[in-house]
N, C-alpha and C. Protein backbone atom coordinates (compact mmCIF):
# COMPACT_ATOMS: atom_id res chain seq x y z
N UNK A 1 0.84 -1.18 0.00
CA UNK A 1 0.00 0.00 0.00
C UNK A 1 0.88 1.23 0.00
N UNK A 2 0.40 2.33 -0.91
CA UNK A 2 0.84 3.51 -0.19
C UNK A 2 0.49 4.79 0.03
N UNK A 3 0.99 5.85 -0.42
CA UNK A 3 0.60 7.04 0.56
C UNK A 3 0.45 7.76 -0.55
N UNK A 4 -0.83 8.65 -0.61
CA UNK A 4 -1.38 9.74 -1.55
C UNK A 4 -2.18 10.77 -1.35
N UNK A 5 -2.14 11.54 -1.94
CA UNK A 5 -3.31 12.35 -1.17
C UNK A 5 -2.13 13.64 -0.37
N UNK A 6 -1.53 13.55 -0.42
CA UNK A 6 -0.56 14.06 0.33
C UNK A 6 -0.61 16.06 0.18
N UNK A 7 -0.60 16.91 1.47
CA UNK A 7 -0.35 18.18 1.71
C UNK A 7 0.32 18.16 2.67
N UNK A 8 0.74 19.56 2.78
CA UNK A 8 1.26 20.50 3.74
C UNK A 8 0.53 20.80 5.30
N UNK A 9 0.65 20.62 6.10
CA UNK A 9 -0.29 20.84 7.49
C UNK A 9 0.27 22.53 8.02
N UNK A 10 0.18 23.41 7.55
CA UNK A 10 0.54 24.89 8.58
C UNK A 10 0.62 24.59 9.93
N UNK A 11 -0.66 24.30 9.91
CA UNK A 11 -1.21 24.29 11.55
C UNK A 11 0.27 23.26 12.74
N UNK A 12 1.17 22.11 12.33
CA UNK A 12 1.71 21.21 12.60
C UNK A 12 2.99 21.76 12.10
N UNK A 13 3.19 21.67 11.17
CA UNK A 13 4.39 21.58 10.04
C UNK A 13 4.50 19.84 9.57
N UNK A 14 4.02 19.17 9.63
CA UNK A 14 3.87 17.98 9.22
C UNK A 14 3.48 18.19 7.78
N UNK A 15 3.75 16.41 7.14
CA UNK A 15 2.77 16.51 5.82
C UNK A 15 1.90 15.60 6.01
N UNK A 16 0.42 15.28 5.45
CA UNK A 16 -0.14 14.76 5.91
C UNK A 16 -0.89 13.68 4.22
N UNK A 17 -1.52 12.74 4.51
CA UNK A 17 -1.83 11.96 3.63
C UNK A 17 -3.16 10.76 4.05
N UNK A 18 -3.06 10.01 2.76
CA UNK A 18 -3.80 8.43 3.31
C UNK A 18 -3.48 8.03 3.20
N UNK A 19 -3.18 6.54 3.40
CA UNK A 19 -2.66 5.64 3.55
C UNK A 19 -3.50 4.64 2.13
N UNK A 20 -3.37 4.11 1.22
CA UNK A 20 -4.60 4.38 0.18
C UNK A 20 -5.12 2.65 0.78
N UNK A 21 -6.33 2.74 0.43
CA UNK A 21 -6.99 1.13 0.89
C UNK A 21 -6.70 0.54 1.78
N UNK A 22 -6.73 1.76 3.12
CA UNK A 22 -7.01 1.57 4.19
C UNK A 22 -7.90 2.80 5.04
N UNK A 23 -8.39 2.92 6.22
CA UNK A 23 -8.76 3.80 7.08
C UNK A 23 -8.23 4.61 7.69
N UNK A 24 -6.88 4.85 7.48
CA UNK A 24 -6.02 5.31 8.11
C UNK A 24 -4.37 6.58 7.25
N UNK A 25 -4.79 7.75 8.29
CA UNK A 25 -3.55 8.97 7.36
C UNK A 25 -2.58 8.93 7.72
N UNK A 26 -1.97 9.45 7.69
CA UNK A 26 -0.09 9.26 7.83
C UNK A 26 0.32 10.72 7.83
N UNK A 27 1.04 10.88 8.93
CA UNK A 27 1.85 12.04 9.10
C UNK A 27 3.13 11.87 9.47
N UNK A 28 3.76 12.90 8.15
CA UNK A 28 5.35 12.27 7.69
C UNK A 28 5.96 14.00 8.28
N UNK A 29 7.18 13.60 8.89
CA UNK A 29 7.98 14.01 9.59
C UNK A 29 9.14 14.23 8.55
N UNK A 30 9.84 15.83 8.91
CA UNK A 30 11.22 15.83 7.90
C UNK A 30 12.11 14.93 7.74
N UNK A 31 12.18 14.17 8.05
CA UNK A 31 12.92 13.35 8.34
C UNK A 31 12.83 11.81 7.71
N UNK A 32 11.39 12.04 7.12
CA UNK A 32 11.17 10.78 6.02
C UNK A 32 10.35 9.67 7.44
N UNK A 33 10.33 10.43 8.74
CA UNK A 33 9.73 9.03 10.09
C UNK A 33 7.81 9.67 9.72
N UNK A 34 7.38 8.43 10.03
CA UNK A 34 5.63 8.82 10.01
C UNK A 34 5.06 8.05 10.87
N UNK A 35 3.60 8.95 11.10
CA UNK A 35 3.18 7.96 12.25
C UNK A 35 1.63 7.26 11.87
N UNK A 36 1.37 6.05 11.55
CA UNK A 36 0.10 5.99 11.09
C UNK A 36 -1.57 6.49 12.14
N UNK A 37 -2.47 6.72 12.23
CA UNK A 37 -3.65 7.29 12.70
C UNK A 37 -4.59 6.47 11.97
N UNK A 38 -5.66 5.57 12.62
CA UNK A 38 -7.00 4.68 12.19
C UNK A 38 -7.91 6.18 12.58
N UNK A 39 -8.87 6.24 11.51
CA UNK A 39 -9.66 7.42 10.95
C UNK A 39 -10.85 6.35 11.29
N UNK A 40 -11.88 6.11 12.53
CA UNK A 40 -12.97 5.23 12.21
C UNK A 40 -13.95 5.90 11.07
N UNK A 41 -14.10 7.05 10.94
CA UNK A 41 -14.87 7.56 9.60
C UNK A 41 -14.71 7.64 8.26
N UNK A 42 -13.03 7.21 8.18
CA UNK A 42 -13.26 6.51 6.44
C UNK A 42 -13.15 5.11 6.47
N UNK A 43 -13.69 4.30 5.22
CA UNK A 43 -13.70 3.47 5.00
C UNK A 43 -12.13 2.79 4.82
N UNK A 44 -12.61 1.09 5.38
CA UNK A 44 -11.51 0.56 5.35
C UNK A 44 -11.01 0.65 3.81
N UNK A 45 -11.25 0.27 2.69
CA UNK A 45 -11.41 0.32 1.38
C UNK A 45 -10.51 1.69 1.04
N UNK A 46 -10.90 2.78 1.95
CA UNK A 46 -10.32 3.98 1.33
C UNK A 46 -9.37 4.36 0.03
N UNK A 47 -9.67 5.05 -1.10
CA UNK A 47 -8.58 5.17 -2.04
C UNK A 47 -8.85 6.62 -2.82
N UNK A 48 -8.24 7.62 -2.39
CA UNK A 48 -8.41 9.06 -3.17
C UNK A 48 -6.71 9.33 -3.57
N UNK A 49 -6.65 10.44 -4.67
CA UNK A 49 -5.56 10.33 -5.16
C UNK A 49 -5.55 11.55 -5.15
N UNK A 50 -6.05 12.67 -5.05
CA UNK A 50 -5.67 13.91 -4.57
C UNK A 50 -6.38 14.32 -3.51
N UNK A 51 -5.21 15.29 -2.88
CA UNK A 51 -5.56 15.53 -1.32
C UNK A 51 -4.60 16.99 -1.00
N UNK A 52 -5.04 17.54 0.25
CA UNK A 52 -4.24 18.79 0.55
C UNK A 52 -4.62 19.42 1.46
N UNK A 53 -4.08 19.99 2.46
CA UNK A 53 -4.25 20.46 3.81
C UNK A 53 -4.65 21.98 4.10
N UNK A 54 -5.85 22.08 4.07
CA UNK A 54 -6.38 24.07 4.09
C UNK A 54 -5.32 24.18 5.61
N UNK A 55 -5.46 25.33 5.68
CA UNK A 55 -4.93 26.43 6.66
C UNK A 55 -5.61 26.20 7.95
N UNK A 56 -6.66 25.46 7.97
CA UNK A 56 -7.03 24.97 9.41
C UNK A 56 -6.84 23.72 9.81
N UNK A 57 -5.91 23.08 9.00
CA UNK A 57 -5.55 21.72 9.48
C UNK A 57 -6.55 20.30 8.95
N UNK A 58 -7.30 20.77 7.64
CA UNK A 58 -7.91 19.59 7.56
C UNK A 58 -7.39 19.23 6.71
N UNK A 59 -7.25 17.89 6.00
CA UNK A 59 -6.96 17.42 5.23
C UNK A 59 -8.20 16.95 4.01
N UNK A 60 -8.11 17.58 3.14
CA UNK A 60 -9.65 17.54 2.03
C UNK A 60 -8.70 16.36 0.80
N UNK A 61 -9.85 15.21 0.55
CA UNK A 61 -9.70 14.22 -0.07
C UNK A 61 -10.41 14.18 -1.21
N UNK A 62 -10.38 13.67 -2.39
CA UNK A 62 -11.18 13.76 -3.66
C UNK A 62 -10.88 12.34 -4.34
N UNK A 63 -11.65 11.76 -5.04
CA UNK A 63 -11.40 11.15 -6.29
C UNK A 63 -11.66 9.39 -6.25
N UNK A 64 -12.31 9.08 -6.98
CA UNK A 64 -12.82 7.54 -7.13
C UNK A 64 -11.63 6.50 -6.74
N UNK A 65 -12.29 5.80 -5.63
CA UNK A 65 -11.91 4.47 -5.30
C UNK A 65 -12.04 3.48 -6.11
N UNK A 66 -11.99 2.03 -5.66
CA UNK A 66 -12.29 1.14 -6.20
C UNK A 66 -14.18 0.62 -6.12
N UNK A 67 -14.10 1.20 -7.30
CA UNK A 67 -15.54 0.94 -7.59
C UNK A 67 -16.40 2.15 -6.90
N UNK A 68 -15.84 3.20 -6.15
CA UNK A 68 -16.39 4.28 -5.43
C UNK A 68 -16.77 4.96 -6.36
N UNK A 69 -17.63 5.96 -6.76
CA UNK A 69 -17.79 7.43 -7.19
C UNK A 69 -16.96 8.13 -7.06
N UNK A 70 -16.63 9.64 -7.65
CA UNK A 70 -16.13 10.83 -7.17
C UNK A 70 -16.52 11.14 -6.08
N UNK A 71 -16.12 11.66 -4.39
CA UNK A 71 -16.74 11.89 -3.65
C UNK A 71 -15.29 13.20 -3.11
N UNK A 72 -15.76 13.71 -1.90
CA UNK A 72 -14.80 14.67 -1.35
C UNK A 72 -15.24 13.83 0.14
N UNK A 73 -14.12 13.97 1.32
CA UNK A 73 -14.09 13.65 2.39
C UNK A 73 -12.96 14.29 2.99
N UNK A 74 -13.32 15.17 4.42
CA UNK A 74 -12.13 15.85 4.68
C UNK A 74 -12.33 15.33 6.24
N UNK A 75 -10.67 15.28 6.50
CA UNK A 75 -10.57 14.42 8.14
C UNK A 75 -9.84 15.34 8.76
N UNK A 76 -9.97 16.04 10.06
CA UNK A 76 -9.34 17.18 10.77
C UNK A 76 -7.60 15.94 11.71
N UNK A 77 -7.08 17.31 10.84
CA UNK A 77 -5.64 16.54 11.01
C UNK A 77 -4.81 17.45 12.05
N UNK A 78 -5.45 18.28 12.58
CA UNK A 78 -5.52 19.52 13.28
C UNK A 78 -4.32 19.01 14.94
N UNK A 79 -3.47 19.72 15.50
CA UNK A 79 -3.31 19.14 16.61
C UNK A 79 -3.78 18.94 17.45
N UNK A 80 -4.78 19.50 17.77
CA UNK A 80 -6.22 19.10 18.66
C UNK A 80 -6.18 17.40 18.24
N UNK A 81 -6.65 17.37 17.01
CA UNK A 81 -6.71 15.73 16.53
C UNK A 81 -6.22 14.81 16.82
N UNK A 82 -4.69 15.21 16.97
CA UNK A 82 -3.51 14.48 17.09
C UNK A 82 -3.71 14.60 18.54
N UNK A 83 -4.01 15.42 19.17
CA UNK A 83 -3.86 14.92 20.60
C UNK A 83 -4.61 14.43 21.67
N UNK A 84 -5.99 14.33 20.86
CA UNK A 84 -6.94 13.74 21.37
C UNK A 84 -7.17 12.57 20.76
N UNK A 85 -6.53 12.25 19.56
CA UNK A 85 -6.84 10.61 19.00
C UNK A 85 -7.86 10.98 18.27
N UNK A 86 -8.59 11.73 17.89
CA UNK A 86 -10.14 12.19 17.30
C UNK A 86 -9.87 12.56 16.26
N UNK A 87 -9.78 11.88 15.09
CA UNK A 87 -9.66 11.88 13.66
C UNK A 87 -11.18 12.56 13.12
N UNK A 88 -12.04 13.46 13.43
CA UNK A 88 -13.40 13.37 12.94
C UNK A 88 -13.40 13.66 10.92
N UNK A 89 -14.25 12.98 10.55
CA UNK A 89 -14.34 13.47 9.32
C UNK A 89 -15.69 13.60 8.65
N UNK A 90 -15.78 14.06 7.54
CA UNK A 90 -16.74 14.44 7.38
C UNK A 90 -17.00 14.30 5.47
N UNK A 91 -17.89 13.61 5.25
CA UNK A 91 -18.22 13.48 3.47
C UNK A 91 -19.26 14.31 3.12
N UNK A 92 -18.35 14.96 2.20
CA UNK A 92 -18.86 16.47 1.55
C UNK A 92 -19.62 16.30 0.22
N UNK A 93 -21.31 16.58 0.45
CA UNK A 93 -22.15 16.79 -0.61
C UNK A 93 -22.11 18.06 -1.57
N UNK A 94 -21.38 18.02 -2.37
CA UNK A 94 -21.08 19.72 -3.30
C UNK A 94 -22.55 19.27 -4.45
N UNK A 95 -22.22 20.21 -4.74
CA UNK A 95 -22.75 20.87 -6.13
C UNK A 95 -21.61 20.97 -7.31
N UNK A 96 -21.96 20.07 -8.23
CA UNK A 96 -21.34 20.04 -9.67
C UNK A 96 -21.69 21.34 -10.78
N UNK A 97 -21.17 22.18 -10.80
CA UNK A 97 -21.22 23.10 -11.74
C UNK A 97 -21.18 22.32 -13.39
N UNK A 98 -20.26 21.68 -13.43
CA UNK A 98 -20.22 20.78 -14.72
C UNK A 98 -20.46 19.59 -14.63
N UNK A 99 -20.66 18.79 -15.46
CA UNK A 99 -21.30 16.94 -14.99
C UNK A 99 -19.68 16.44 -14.93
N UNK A 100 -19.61 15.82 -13.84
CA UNK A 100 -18.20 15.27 -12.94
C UNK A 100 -16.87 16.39 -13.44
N UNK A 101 -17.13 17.50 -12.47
CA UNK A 101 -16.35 18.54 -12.38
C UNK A 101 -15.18 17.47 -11.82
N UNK A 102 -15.23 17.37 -10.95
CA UNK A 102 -14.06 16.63 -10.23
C UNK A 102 -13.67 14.72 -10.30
N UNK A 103 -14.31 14.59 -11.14
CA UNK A 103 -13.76 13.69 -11.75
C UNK A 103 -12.71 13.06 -12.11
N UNK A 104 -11.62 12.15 -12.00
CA UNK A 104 -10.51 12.06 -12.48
C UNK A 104 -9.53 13.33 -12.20
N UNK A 105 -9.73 13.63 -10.94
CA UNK A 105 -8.33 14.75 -10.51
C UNK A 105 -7.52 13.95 -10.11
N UNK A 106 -5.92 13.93 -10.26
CA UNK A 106 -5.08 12.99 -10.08
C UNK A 106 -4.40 13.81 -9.01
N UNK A 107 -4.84 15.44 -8.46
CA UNK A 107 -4.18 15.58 -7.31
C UNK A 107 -4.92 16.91 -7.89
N UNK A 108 -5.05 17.91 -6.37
CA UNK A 108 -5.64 19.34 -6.43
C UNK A 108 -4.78 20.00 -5.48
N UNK A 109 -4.73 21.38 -4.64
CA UNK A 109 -4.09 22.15 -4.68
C UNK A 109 -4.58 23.62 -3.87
N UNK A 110 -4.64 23.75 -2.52
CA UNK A 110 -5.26 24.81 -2.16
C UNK A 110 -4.43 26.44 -2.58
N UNK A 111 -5.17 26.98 -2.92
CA UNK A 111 -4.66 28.04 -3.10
C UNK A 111 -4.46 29.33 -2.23
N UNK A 112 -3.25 29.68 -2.10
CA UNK A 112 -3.11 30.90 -0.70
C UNK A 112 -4.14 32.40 -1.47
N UNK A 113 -4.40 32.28 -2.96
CA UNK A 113 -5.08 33.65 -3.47
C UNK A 113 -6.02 33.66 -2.62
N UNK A 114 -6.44 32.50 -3.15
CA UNK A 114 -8.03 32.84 -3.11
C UNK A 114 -8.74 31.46 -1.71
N UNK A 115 -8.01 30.99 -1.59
CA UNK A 115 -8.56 29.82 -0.87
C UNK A 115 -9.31 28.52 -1.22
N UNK A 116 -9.27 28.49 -2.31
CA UNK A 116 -10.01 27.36 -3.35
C UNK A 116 -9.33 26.48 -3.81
N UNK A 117 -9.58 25.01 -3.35
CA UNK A 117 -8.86 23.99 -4.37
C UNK A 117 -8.51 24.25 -6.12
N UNK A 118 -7.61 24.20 -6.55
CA UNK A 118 -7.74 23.23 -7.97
C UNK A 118 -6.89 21.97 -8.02
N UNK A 119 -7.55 21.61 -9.32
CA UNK A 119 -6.92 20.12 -9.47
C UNK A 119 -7.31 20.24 -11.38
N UNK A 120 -6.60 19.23 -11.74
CA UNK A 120 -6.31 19.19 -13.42
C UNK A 120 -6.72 17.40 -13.64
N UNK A 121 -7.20 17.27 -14.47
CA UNK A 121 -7.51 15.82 -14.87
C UNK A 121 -6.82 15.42 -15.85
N UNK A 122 -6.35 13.78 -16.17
CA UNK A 122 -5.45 13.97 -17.09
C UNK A 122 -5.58 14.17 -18.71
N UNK A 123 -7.44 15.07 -18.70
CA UNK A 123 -7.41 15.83 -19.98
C UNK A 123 -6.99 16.68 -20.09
N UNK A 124 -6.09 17.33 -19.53
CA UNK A 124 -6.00 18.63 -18.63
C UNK A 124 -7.18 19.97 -18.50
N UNK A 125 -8.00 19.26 -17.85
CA UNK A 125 -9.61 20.01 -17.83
C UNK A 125 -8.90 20.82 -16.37
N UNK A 126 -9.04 21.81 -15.84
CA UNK A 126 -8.81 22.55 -14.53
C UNK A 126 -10.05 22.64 -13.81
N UNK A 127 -9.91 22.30 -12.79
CA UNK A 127 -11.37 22.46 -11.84
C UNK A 127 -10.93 23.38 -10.68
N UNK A 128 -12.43 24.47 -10.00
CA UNK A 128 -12.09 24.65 -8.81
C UNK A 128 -13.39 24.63 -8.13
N UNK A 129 -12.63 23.75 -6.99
CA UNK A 129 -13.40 23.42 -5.98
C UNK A 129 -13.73 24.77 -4.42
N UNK A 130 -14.87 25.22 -4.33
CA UNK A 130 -14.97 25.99 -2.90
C UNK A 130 -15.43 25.42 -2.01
N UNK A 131 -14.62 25.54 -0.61
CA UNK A 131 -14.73 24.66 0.30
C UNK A 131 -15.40 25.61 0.92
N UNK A 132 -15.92 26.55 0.99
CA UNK A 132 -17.15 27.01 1.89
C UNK A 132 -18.28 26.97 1.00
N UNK A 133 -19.00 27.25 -0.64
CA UNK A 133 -20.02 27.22 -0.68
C UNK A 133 -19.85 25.70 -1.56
N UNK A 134 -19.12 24.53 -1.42
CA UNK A 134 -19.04 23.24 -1.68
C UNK A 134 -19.49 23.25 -3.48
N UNK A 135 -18.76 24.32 -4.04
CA UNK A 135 -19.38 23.93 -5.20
C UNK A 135 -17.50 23.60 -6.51
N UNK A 136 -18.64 22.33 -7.21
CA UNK A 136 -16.85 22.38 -7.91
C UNK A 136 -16.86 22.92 -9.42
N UNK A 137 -16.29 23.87 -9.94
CA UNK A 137 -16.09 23.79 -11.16
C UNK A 137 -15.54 23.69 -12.40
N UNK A 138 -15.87 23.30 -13.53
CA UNK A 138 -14.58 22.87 -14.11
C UNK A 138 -14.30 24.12 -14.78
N UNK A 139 -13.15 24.71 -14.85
CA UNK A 139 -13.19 26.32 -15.65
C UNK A 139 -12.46 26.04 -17.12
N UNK A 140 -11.62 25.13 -17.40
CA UNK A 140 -11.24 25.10 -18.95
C UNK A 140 -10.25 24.22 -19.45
N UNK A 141 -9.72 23.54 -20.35
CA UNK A 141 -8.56 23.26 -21.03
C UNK A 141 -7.59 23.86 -20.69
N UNK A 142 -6.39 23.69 -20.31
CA UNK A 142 -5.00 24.35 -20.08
C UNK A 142 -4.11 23.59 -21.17
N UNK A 143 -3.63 24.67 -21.53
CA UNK A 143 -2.33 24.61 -22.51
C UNK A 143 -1.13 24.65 -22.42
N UNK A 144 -0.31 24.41 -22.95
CA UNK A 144 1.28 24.35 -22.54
C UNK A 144 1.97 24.34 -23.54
N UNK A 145 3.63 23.89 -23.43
CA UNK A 145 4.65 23.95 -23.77
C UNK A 145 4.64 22.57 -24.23
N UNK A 146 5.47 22.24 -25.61
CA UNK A 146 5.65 20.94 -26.28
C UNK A 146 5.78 19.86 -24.85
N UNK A 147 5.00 19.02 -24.93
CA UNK A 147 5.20 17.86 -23.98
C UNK A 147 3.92 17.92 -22.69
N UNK A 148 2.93 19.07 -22.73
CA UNK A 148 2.29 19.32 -22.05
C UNK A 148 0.98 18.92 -22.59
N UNK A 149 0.97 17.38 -22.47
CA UNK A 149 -0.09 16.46 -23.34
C UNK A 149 -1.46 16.36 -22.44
N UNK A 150 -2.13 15.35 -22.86
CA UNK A 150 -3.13 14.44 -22.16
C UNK A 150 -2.59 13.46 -21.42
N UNK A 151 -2.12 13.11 -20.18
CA UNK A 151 -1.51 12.61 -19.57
C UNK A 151 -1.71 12.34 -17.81
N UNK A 152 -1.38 11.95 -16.62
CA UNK A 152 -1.48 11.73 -15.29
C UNK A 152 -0.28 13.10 -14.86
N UNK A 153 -1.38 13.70 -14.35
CA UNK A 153 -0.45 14.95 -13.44
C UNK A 153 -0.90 14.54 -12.63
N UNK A 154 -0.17 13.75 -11.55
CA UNK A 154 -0.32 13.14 -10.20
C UNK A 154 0.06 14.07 -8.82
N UNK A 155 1.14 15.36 -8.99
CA UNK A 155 1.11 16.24 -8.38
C UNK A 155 0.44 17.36 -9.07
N UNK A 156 0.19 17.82 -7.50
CA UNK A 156 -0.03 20.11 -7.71
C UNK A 156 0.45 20.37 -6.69
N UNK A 157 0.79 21.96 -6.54
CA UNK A 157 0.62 22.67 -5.47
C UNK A 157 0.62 24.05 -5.98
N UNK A 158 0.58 25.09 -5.34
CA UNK A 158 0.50 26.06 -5.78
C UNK A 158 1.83 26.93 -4.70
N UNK A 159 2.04 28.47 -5.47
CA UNK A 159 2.96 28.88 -5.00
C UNK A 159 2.09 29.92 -3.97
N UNK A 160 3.25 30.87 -3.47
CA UNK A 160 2.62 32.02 -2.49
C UNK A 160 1.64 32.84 -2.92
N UNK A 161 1.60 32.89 -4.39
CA UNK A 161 1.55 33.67 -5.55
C UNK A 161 0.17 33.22 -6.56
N UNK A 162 -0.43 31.91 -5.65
CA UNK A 162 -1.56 31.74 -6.29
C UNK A 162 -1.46 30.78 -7.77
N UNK A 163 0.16 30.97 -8.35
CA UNK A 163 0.29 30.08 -9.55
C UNK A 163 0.42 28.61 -9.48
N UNK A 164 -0.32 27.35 -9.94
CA UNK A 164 -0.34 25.98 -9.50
C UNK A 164 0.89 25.52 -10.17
N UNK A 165 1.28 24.39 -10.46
CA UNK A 165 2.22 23.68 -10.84
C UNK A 165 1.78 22.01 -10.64
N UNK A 166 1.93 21.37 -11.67
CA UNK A 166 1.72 20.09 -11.94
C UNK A 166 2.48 19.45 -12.32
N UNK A 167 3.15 17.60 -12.13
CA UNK A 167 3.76 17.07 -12.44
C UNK A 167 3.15 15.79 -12.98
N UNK A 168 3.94 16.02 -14.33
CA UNK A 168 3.25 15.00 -14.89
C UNK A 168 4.35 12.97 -14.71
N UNK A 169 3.17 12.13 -14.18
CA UNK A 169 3.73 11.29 -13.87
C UNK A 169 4.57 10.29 -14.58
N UNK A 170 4.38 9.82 -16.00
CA UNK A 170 5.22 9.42 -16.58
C UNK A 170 6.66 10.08 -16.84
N UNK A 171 6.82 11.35 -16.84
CA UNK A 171 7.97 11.62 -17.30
C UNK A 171 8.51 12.70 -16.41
N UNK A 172 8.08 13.06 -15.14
CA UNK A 172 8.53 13.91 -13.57
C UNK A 172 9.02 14.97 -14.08
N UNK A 173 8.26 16.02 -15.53
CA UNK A 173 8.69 16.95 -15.72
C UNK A 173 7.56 17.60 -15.07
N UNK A 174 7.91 18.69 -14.55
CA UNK A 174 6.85 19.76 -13.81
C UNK A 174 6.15 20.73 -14.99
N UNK A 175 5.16 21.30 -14.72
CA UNK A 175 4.66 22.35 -15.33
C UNK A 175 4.16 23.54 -14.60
């Protein structure tokens, strides 16, 4: 098994993740040491492939399991969490602006602009997701530089600056 889904924790300085097809997140230490956490509110089954840690310590999850739907599920990774053992989480009913906005995101991306997920599919369709009025949308085609195909961008993140960045997985060139 391994680990996906993976952000940044502010709140900690940790990074935080799932553990995929299991119940349980993982918080990885500079140092490459982690500590596993049983989440009784996700499923044992669990499998999302993009993930990322808002500014209050939760960790927001996206993207079809085995045999699952698209769904969002966010688990408070918060140190409160950590120090009470209380993983709470919570599965998020949005509103689709487009039919499976979030569909096939291979990883999304909170943004310091504006506060809104994105994530890129490997049509490179761009979606953004709002985590306060739960709605996702897909806003367009993104274009690029020779080699910036139809492909698995398995990372994002974004900079201070609001600009995302994606890595595409066959060939670990960034964009």
């Amino acid at each position: 098994q391994f680990i996906n889904g993976v952000g940044y924790n502010v709140t900690d300085n940790f990074m935080w993740g799932l553990r995929q097809v299991t119940n349980q997140v993982v918080r990885i230490g500079a140092g490459g040491n982690f500590t596993l956490y049983t989440v009784s509110g996700l499923p044992v089954n669990a499998s999302y492939s993009a993930g990322d840690v808002s500014i209050d310590g939760r960790l927001w999850l996206t993207g079809p399991g085995s045999g699952m739907p698209s769904s969002v599920v966010v688990v408070d990774v918060s140190p409160t969490a950590v120090a009470t053992g209380t993983f709470s989480t919570t599965a998020i009913t949005f509103t689709s602006v487009n039919s499976g906005s979030i569909s096939g995101l291979n990883d999304w991306a909170f943004s310091p602009a504006d506060g809104k997920l994105y994530g890129m599919n490997g049509s490179r369709e761009l979606t953004r997701f709002d985590p306060v009025t739960l709605t996702a949308t897909r806003l367009t085609t993104v274009t690029g530089p020779t080699g910036f195909v139809n492909s698995s961008y398995g990372t994002a993140f974004m900079d201070s600056e609001g600009n995302m960045y994606v890595g595409r997985n066959d060939t670990g060139v960034l964009y």
